[in-house]
C-alpha atoms as a PDB file:
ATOM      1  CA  UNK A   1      79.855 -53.025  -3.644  1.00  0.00           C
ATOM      2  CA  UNK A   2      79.721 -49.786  -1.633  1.00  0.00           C
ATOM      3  CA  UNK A   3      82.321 -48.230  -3.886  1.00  0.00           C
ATOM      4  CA  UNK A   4      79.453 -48.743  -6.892  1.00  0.00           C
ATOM      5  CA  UNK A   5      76.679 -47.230  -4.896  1.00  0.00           C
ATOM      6  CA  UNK A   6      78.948 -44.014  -3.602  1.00  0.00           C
ATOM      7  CA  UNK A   7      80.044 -43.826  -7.589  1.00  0.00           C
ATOM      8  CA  UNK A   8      76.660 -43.976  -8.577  1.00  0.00           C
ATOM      9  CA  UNK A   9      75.229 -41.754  -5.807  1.00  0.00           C
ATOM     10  CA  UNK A  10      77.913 -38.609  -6.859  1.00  0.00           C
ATOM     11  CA  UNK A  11      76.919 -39.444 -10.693  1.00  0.00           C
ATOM     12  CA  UNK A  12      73.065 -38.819  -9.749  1.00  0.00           C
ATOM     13  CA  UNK A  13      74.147 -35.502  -7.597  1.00  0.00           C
ATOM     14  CA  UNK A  14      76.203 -34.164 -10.951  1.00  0.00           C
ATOM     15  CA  UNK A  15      73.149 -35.021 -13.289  1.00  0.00           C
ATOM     16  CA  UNK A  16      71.004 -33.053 -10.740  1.00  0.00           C
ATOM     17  CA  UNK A  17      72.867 -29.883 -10.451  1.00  0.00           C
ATOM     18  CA  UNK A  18      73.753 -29.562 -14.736  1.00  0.00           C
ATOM     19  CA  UNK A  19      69.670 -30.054 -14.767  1.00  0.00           C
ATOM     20  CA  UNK A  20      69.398 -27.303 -12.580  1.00  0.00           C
ATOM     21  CA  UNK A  21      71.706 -25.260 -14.465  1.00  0.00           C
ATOM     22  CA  UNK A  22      70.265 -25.287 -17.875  1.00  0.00           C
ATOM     23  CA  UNK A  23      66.529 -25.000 -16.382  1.00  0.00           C
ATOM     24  CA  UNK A  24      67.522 -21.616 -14.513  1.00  0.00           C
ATOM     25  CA  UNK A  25      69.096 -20.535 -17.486  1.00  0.00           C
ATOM     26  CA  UNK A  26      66.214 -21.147 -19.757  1.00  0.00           C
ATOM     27  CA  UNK A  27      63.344 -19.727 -17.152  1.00  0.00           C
ATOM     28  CA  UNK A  28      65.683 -16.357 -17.188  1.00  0.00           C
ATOM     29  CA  UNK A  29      66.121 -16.404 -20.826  1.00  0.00           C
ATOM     30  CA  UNK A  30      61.985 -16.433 -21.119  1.00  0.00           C
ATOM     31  CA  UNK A  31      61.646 -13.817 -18.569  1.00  0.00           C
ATOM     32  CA  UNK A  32      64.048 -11.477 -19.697  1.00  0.00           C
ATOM     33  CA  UNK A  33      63.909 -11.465 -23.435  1.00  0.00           C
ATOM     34  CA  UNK A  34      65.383  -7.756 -24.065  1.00  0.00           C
ATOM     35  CA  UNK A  35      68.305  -8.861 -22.147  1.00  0.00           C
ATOM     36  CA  UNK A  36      68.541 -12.115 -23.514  1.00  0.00           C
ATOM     37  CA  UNK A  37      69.050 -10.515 -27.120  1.00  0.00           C
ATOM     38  CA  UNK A  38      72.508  -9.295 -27.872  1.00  0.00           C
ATOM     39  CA  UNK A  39      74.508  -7.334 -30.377  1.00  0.00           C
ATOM     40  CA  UNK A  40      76.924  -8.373 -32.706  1.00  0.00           C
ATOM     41  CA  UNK A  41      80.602  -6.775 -32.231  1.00  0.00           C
ATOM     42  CA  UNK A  42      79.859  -4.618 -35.443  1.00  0.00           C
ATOM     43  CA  UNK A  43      76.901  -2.799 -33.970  1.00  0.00           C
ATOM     44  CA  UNK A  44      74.014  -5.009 -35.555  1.00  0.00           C
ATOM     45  CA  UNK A  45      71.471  -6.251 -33.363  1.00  0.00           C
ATOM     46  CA  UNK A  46      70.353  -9.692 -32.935  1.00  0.00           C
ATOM     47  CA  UNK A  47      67.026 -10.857 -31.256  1.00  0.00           C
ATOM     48  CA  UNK A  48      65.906 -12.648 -28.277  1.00  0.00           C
ATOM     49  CA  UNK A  49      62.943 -14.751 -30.298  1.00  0.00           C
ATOM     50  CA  UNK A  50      60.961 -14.743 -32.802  1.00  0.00           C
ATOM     51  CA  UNK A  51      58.249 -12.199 -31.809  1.00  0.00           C
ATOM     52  CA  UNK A  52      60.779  -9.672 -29.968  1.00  0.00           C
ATOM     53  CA  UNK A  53      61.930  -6.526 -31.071  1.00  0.00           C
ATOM     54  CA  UNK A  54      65.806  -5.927 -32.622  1.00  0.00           C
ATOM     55  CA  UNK A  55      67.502  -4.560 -29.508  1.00  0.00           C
ATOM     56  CA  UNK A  56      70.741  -2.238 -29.349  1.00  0.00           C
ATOM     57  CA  UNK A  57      73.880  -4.563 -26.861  1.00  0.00           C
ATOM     58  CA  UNK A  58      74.084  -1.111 -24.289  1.00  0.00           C
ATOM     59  CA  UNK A  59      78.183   0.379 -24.371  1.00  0.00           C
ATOM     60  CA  UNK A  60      80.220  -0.747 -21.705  1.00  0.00           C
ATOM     61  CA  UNK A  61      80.164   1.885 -18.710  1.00  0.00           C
ATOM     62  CA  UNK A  62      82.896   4.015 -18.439  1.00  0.00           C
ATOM     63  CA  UNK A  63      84.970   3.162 -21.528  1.00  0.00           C
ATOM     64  CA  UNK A  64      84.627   6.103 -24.269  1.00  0.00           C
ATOM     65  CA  UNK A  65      85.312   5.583 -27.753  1.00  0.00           C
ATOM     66  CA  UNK A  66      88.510   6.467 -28.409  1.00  0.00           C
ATOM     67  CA  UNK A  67      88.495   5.563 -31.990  1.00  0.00           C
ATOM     68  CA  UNK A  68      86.859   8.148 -33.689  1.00  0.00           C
ATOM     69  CA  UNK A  69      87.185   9.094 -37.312  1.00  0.00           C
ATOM     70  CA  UNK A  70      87.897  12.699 -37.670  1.00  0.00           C
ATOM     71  CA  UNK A  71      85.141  14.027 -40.025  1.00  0.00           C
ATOM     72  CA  UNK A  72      86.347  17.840 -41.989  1.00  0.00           C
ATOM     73  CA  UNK A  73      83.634  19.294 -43.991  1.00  0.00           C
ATOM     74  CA  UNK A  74      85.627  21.346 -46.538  1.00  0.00           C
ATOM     75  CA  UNK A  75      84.727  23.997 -48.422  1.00  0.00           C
ATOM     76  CA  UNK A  76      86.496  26.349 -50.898  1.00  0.00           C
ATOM     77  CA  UNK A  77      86.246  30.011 -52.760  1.00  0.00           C
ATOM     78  CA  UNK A  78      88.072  30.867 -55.828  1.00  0.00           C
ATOM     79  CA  UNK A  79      87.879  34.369 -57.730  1.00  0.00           C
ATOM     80  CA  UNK A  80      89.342  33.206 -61.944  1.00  0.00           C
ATOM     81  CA  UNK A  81      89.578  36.623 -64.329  1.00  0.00           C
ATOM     82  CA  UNK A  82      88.662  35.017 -67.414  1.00  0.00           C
ATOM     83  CA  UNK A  83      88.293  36.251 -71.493  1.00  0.00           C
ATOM     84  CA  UNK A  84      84.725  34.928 -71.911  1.00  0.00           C
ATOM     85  CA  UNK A  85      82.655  34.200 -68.929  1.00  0.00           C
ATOM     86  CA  UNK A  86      80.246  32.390 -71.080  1.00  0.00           C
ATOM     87  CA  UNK A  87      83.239  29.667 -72.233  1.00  0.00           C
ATOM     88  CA  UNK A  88      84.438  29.325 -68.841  1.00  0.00           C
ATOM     89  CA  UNK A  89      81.218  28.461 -67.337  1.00  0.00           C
ATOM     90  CA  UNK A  90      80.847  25.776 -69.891  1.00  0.00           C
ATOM     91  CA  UNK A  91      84.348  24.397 -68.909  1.00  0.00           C
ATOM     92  CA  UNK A  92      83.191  24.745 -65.389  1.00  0.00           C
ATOM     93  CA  UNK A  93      80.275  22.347 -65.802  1.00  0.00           C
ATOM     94  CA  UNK A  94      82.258  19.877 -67.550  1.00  0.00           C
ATOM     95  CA  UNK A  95      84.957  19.807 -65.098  1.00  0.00           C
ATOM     96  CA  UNK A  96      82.412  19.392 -62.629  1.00  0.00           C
ATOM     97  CA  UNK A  97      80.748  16.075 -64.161  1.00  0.00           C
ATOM     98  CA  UNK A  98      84.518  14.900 -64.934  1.00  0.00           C
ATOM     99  CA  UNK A  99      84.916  14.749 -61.242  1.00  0.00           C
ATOM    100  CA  UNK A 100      81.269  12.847 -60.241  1.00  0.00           C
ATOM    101  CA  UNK A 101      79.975  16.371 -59.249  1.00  0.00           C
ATOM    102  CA  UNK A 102      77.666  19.016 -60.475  1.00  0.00           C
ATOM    103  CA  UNK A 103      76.417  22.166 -60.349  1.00  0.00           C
ATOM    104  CA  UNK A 104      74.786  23.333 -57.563  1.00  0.00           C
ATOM    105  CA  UNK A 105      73.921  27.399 -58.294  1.00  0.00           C
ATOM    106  CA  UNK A 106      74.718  29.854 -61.086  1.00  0.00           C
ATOM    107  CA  UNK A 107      73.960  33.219 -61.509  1.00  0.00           C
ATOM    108  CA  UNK A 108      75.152  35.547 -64.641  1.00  0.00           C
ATOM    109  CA  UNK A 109      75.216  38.988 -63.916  1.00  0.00           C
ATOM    110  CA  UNK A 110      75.758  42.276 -66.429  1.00  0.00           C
ATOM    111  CA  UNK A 111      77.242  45.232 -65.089  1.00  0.00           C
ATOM    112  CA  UNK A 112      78.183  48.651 -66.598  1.00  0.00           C
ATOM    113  CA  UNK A 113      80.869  50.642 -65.345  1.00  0.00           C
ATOM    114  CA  UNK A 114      81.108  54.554 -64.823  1.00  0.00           C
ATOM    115  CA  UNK A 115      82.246  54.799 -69.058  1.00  0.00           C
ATOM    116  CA  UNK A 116      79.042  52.539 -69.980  1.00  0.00           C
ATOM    117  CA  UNK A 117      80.190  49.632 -70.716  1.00  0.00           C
ATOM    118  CA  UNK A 118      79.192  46.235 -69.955  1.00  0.00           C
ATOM    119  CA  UNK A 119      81.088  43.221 -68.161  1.00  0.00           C
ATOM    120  CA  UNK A 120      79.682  39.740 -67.160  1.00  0.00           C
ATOM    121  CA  UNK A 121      80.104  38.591 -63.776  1.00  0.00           C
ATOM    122  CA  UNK A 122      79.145  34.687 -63.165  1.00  0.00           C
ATOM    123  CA  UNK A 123      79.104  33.117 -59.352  1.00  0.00           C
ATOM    124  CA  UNK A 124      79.078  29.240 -60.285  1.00  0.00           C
ATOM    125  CA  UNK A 125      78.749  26.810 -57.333  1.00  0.00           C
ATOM    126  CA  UNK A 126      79.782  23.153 -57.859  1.00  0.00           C
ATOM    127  CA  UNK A 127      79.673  20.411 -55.403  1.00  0.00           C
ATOM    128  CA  UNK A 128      82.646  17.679 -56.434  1.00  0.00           C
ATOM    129  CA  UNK A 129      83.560  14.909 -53.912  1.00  0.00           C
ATOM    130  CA  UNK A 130      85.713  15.845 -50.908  1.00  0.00           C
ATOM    131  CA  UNK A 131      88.763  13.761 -51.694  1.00  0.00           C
ATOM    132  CA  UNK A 132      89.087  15.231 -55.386  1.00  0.00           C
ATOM    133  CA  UNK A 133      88.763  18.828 -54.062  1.00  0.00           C
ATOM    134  CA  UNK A 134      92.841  19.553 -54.409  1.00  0.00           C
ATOM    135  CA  UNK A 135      92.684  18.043 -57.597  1.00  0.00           C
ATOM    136  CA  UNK A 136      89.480  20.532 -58.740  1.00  0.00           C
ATOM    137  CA  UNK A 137      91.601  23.564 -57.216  1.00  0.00           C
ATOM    138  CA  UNK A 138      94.452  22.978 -59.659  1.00  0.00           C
ATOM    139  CA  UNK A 139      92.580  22.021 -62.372  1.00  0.00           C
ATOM    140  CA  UNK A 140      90.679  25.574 -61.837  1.00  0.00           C
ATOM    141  CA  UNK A 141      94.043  27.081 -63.329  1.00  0.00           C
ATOM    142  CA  UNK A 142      93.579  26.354 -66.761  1.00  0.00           C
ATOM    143  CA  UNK A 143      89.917  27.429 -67.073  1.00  0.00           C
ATOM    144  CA  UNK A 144      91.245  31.146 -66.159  1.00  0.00           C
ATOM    145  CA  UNK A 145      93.824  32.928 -63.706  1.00  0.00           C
ATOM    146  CA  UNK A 146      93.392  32.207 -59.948  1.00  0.00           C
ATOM    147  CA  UNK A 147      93.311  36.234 -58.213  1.00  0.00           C
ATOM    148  CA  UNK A 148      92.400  34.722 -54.961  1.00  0.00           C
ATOM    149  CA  UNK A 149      91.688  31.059 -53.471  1.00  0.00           C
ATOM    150  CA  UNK A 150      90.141  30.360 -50.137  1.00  0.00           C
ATOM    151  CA  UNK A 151      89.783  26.788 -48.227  1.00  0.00           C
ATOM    152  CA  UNK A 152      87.901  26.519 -45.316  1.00  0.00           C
ATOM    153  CA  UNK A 153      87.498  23.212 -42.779  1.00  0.00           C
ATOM    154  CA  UNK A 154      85.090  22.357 -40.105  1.00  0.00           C
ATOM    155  CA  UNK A 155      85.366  19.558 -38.037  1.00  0.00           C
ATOM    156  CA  UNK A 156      82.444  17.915 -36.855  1.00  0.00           C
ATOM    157  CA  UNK A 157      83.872  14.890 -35.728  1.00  0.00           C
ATOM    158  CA  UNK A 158      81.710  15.817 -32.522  1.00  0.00           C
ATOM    159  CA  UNK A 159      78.679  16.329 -34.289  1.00  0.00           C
ATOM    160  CA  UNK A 160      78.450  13.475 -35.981  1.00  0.00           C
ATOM    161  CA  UNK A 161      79.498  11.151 -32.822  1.00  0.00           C
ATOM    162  CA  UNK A 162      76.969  12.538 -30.706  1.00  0.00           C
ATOM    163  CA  UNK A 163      73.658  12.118 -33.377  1.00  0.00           C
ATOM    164  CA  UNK A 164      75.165   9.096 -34.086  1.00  0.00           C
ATOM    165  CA  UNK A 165      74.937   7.875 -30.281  1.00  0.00           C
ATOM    166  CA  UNK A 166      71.644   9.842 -29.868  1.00  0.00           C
ATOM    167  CA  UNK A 167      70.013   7.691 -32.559  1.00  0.00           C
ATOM    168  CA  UNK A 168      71.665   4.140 -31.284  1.00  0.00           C
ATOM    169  CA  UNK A 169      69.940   5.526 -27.750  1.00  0.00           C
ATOM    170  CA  UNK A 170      66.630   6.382 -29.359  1.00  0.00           C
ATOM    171  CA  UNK A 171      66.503   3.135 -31.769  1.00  0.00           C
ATOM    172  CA  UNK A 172      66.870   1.023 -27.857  1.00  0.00           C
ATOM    173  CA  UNK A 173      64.682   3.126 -25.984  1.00  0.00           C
ATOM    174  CA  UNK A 174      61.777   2.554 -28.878  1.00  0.00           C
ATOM    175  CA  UNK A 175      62.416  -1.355 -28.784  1.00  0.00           C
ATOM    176  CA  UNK A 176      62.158  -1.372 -25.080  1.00  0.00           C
ATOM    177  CA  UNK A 177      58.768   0.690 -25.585  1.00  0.00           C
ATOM    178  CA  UNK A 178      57.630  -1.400 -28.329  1.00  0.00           C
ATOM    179  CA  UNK A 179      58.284  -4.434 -25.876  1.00  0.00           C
ATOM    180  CA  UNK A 180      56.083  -3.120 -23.405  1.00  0.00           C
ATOM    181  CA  UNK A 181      53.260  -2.124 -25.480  1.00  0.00           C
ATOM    182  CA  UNK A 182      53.039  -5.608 -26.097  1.00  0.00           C
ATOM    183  CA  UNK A 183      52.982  -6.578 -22.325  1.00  0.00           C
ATOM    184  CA  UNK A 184      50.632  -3.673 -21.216  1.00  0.00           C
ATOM    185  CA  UNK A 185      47.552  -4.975 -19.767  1.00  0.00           C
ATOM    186  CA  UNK A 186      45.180  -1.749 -20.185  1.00  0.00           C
ATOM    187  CA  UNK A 187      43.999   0.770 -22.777  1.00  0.00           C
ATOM    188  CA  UNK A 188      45.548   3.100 -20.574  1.00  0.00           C
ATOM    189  CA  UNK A 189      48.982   2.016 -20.633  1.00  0.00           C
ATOM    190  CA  UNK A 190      48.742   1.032 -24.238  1.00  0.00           C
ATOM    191  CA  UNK A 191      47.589   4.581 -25.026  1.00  0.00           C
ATOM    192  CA  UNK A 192      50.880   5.957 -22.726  1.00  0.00           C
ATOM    193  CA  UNK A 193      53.085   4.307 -24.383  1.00  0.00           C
ATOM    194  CA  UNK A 194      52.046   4.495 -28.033  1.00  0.00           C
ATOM    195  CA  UNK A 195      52.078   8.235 -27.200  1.00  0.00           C
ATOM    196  CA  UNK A 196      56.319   7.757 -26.083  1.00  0.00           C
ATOM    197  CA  UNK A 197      56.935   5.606 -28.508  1.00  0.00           C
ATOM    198  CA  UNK A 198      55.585   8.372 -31.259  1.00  0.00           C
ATOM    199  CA  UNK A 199      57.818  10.923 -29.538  1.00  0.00           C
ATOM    200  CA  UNK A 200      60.490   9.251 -29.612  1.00  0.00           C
ATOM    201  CA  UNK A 201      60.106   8.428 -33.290  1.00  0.00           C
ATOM    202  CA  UNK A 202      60.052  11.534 -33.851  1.00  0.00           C
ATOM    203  CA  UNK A 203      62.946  12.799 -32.030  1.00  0.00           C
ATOM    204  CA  UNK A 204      65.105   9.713 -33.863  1.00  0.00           C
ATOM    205  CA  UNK A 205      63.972  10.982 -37.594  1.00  0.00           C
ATOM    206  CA  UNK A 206      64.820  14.318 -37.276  1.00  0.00           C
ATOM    207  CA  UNK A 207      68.097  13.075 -35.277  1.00  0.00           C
ATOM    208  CA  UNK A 208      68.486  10.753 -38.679  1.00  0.00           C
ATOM    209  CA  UNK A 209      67.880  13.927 -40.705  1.00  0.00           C
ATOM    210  CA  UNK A 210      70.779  15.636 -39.398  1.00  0.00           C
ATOM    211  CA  UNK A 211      72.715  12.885 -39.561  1.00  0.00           C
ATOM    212  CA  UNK A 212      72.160  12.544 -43.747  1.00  0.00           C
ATOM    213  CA  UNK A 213      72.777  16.557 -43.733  1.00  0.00           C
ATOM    214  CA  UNK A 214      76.611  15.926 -41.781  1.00  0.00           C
ATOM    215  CA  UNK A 215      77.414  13.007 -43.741  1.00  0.00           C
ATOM    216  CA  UNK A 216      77.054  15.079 -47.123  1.00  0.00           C
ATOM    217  CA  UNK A 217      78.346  17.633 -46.080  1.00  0.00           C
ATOM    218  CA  UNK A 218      81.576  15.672 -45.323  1.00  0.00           C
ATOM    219  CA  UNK A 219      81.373  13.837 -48.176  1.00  0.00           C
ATOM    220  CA  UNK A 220      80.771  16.378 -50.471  1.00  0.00           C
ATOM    221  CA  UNK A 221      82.721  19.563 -50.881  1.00  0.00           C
ATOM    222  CA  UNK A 222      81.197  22.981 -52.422  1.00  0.00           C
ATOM    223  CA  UNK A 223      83.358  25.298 -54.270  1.00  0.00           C
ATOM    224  CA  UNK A 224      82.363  28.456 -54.959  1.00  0.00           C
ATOM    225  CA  UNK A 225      83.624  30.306 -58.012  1.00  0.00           C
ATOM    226  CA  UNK A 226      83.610  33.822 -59.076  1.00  0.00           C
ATOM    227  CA  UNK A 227      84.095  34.802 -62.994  1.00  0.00           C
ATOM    228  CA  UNK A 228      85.325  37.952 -64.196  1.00  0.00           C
ATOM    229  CA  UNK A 229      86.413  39.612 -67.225  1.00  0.00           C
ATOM    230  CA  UNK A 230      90.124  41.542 -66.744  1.00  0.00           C
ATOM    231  CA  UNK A 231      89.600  45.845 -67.521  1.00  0.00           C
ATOM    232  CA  UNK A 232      90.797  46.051 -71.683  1.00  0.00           C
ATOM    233  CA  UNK A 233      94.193  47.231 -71.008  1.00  0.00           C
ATOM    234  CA  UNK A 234      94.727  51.072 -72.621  1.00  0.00           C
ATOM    235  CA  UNK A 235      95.996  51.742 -76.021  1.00  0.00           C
ATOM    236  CA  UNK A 236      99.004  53.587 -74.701  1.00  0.00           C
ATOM    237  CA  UNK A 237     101.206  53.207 -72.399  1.00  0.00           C
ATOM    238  CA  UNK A 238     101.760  54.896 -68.598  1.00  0.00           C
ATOM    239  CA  UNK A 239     105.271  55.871 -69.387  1.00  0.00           C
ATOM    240  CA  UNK A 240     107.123  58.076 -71.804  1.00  0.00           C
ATOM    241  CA  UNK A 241     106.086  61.171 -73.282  1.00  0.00           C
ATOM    242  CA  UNK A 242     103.146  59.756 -74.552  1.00  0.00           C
ATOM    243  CA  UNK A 243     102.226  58.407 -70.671  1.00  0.00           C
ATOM    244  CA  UNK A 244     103.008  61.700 -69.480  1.00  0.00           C
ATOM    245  CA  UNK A 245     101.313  63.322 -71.580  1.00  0.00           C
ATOM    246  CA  UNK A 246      97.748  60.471 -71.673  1.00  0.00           C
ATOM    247  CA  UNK A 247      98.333  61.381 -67.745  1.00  0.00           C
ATOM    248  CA  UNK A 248      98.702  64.966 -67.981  1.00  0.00           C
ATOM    249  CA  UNK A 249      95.395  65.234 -69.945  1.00  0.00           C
ATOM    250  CA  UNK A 250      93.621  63.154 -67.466  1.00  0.00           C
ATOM    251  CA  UNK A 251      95.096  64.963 -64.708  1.00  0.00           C
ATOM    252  CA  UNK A 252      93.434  68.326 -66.448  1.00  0.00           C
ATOM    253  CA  UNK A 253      90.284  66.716 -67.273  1.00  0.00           C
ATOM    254  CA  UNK A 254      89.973  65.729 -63.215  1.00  0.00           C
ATOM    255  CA  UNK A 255      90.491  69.086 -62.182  1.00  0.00           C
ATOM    256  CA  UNK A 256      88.699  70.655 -64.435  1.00  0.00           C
ATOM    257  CA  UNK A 257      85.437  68.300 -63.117  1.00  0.00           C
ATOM    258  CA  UNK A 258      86.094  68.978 -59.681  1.00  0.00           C
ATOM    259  CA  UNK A 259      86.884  72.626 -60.208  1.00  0.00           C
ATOM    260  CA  UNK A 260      82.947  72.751 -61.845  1.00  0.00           C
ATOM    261  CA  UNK A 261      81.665  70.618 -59.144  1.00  0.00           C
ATOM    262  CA  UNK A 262      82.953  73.189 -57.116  1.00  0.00           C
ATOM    263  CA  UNK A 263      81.533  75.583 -59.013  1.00  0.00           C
ATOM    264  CA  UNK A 264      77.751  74.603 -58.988  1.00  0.00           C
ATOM    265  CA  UNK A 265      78.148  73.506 -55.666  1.00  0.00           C
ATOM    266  CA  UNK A 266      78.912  77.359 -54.813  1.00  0.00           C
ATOM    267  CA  UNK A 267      76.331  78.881 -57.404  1.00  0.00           C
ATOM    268  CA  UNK A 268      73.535  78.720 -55.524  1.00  0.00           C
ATOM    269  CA  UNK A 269      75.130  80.362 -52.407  1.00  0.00           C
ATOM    270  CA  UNK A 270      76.540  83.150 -54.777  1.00  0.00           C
ATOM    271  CA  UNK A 271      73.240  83.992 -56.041  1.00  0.00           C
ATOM    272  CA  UNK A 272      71.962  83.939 -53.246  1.00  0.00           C
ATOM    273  CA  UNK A 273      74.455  86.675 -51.501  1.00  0.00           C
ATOM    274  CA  UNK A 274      73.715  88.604 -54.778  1.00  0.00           C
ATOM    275  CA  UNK A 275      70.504  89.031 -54.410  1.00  0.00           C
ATOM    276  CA  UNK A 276      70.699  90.831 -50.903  1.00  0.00           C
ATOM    277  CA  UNK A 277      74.274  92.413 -51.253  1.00  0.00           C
ATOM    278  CA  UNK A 278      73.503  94.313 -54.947  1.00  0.00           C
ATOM    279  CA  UNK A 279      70.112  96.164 -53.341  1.00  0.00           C
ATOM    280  CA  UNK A 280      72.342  97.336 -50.437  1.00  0.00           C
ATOM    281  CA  UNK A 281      75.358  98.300 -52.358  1.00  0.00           C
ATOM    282  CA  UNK A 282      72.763 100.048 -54.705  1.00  0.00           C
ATOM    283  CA  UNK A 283      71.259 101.980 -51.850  1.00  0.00           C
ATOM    284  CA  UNK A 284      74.837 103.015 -50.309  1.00  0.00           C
ATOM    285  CA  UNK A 285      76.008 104.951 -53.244  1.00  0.00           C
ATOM    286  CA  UNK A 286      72.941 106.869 -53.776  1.00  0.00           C
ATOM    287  CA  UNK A 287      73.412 107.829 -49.950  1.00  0.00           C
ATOM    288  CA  UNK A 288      77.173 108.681 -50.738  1.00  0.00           C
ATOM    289  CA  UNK A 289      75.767 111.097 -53.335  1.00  0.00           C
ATOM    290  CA  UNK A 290      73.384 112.621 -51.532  1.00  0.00           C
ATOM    291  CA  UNK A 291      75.736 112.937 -48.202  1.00  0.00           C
ATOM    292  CA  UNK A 292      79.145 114.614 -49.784  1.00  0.00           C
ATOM    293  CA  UNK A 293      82.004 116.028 -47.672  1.00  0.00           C
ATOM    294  CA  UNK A 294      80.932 119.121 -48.504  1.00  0.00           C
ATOM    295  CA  UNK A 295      77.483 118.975 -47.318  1.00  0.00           C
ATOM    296  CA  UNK A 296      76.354 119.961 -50.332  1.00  0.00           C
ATOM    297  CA  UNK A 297      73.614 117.233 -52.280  1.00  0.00           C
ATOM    298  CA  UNK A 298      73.912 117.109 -55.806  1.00  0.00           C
ATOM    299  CA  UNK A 299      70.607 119.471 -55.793  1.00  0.00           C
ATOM    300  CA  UNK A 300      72.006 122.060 -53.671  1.00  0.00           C
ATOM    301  CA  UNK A 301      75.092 122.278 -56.156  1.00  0.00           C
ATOM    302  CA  UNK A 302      72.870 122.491 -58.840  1.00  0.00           C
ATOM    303  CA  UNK A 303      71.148 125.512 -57.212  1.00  0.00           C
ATOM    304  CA  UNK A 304      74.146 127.162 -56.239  1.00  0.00           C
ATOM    305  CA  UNK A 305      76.027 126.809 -59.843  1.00  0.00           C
ATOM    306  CA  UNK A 306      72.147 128.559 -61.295  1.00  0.00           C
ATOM    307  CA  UNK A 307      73.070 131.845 -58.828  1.00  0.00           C
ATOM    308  CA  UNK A 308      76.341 132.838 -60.158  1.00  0.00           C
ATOM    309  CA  UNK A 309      76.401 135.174 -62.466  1.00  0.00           C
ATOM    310  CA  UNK A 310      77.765 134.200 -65.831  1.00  0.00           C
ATOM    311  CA  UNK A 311      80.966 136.311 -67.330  1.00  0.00           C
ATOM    312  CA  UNK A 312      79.678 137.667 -70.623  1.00  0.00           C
ATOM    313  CA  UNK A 313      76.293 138.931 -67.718  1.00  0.00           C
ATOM    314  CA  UNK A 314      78.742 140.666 -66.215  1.00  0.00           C
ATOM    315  CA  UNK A 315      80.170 142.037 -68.793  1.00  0.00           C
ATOM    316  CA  UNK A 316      77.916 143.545 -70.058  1.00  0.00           C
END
């Protein structure tokens, strides 16, 4: 008989404690509905009850993600010489929807050389997706020929780890807010804290901003494309007589323009120096005249060649 009451006596102790256990677990659950809420292992967020806010699990302390994605953002520049800049901008556009891209810029430009004539210059831009870049390169080679090719890659891995965990710790901090907006007891406090919670919004959109601008920018990859014409290649050749000759000729006709550049560069200075060195020269040889070795001007010769008596004077 004693054995039934000590039985029954440890069954009413047991029944006790697993009532005590689920009622302290409950009262904490009500008072602590934030922490009560967790997070799924894939990062969605689950709530505590009906009326509370979606709440972000926080990252275990001390254990950094090691599994991060590397993230390039890849761009490219390609110069094509091309026989019609018109047709190969057309090909450009269609290679660009082939691949799910488009065109992002274009600008057609007419130049004219030193002999006045005109080329066409295009700069295309197209945007194609960044895993069928390599396959846009190579199909770039039979729109026109490839004179120079540049890829470029950024990695902003970094970048796009830390908005990412700025905007996980912005989307918590404004549930937690939200939470104690409902709780406040004062206009005061309610006024506060709508005024963080705004801020913080705020903060998280442009955070979400940047994060749109990194994700296309890895997704998408711009290529930049220059379009030429090639020079029309000369009617005769640069070797043989008739090379020698084409260069002989040009060789004259070079030196003949900087020999008159020279020229008309100089003029001015020449008639300058003429202007004040013919007066001078002028007025030198008139003094030579009138100073000879003989100290005689040309008026005392004169007078002198009057005074002698003529032959047939004396003669008679």
């Amino acid at each position: 008989m004693s054995t039934l009451r000590a039985l029954a006596a440890a069954a009413t102790v047991a029944a006790l404690a697993l009532f005590a256990g689920c009622s302290g677990a409950s009262s904490a659950s009500r008072a602590d509905p934030v922490a009560a809420g967790s997070a799924a292992e894939d990062g969605s967020y689950s709530k505590a009850d009906g009326n509370a806010e979606a709440v972000p699990a926080p990252a275990p302390a001390g254990q950094p993600d090691t599994t991060l994605t590397p993230k390039l953002a890849r761009t490219a520049q390609v110069s094509l010489t091309v026989p019609d800049v018109e047709g190969a901008a057309v090909k450009l556009r269609s290679l660009a929807a082939s691949m799910n891209g488009q065109v992002t810029a274009e600008n057609l430009v007419t130049e004219t050389d030193a002999e006045a004539k005109q080329h066409l210059i295009s700069v295309m831009v197209i945007s194609v997706p960044a895993e069928a870049l390599d396959s846009t390169l190579e199909q770039l080679k039979s729109i026109g020929t490839v004179t120079n090719r540049v890829i470029s890659s950024e990695d902003v891995t970094t970048q796009v780890a830390d908005v990412d965990s700025r905007v996980h710790t912005l989307n918590d901090s404004i549930a937690r807010l939200r939470e104690l907006w409902r709780k406040a007891g004062s206009v005061r406090e309610l006024s506060e804290l709508e005024s963080q919670i705004t801020d913080r919004i705020s903060e998280r959109d442009s955070l979400v901003a940047q994060q749109r601008a990194l994700a296309g920018r890895v997704a998408n990859s711009p290529v930049t494309i220059s379009l030429t014409v090639p020079e029309p290649a000369s009617e005769l050749e640069t070797t043989g007589f008739m090379g020698g000759l084409l260069a002989g000729w040009n060789a004259l006709v070079s030196s003949s323009r900087m020999l008159m550049t020279v020229v008309g560069a100089v003029l001015p200075f020449a008639a300058a120096v003429a202007i004040i060195a013919v007066p001078l020269l002028v007025w030198r040889r008139r003094r030579a005249r009138l100073h000879r070795p003989d100290g005689k001007g040309p008026g005392q010769a004169a007078a002198s060649g009057g005074g002698t008596p003529d032959a047939g004077d004396a003669t008679s």
